[in-house]
Protein backbone atom coordinates (compact mmCIF):
# COMPACT_ATOMS: atom_id res chain seq x y z
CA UNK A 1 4.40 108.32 -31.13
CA UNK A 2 4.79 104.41 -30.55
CA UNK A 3 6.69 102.10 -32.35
CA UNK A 4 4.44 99.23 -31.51
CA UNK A 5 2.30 97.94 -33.90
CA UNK A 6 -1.36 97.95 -32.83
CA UNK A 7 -2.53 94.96 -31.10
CA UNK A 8 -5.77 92.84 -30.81
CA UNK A 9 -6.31 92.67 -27.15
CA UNK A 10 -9.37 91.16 -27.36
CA UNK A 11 -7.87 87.83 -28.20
CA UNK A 12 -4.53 87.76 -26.26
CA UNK A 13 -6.12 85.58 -23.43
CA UNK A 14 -7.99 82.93 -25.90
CA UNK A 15 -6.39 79.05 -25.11
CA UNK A 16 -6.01 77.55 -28.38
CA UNK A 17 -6.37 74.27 -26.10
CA UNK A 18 -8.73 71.32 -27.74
CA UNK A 19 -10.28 69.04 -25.46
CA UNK A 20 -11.30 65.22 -26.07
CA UNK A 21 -14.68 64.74 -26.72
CA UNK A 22 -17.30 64.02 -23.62
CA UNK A 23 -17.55 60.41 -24.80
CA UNK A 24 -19.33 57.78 -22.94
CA UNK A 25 -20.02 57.18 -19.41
CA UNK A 26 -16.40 55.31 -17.70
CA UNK A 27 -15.59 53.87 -14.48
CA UNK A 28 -12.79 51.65 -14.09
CA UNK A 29 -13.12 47.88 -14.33
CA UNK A 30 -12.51 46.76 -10.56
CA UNK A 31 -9.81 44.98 -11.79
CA UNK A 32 -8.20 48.42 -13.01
CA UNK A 33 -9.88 49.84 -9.89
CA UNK A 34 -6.76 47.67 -7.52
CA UNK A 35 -4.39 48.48 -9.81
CA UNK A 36 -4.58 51.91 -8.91
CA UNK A 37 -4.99 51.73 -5.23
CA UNK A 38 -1.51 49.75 -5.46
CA UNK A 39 -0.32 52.65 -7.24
CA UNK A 40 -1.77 55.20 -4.95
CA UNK A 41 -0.23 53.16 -1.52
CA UNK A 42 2.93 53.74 -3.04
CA UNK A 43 2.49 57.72 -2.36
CA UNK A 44 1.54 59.41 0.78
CA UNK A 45 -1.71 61.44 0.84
CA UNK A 46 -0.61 64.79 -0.26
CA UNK A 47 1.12 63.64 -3.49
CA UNK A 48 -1.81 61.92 -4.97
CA UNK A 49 -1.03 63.90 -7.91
CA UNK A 50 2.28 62.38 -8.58
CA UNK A 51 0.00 59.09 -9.81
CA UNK A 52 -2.18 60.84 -12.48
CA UNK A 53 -0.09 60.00 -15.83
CA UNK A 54 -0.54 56.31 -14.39
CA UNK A 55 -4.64 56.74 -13.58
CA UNK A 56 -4.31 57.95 -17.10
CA UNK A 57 -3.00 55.02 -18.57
CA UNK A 58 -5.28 52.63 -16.73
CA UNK A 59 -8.21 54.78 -18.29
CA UNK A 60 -6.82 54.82 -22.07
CA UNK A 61 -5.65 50.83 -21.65
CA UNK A 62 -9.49 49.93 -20.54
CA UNK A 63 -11.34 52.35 -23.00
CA UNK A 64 -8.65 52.76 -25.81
CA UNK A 65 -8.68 56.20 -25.87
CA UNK A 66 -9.10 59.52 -23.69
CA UNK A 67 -12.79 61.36 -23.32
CA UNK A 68 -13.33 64.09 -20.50
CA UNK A 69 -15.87 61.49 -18.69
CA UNK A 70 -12.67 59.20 -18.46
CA UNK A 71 -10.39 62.61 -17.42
CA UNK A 72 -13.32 63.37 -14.69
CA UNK A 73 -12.86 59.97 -13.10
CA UNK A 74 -9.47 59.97 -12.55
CA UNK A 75 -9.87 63.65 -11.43
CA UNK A 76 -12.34 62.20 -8.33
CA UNK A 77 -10.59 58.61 -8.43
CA UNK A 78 -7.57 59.97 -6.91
CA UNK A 79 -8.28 63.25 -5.37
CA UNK A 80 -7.17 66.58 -7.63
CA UNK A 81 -9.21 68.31 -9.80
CA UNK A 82 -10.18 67.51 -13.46
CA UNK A 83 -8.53 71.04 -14.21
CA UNK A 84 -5.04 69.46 -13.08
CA UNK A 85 -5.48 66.02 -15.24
CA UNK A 86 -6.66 67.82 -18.69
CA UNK A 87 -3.35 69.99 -17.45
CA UNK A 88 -1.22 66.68 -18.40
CA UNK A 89 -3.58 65.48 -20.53
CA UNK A 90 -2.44 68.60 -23.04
């Protein structure tokens, strides 16, 4: 005898998570391009990650908004994985 209701396992591990749309094609402006290599000097190598909320920012001030071309980028503009910026990005 349980006391537990029954439960649908089948859909305990789906991510309710919506990503951005693909959108078009980005790369940063070069302008934008120094602004985060000034950013990025100000971190040693192995906390490259600390600067994605401002590679972010950069992206969504030139584009006005966030697609997951523009999350990619940054992703391989800094160094980390695009796994790690659509983690902040949610």
């Amino acid at each position: 005898m349980s006391f537990h209701p029954a439960m649908d396992y089948a859909r305990r591990n789906v991510s309710a998570r919506q990503l951005p749309e693909e959108g078009p094609a980005f790369a940063y402006t070069s302008e934008n391009r120094a602004k985060l290599q000034e950013i990025c000097a100000r971190y040693p190598a192995d906390q490259r990650k600390t600067v994605i909320l401002a590679a972010l920012y950069l992206a969504q001030h030139q584009q006005g908004y966030l697609t997951r071309n523009a999350m990619r980028h940054v992703a391989s503009a800094i160094g980390c994985t695009p796994a790690e910026v659509e983690d902040v990005v949610s």
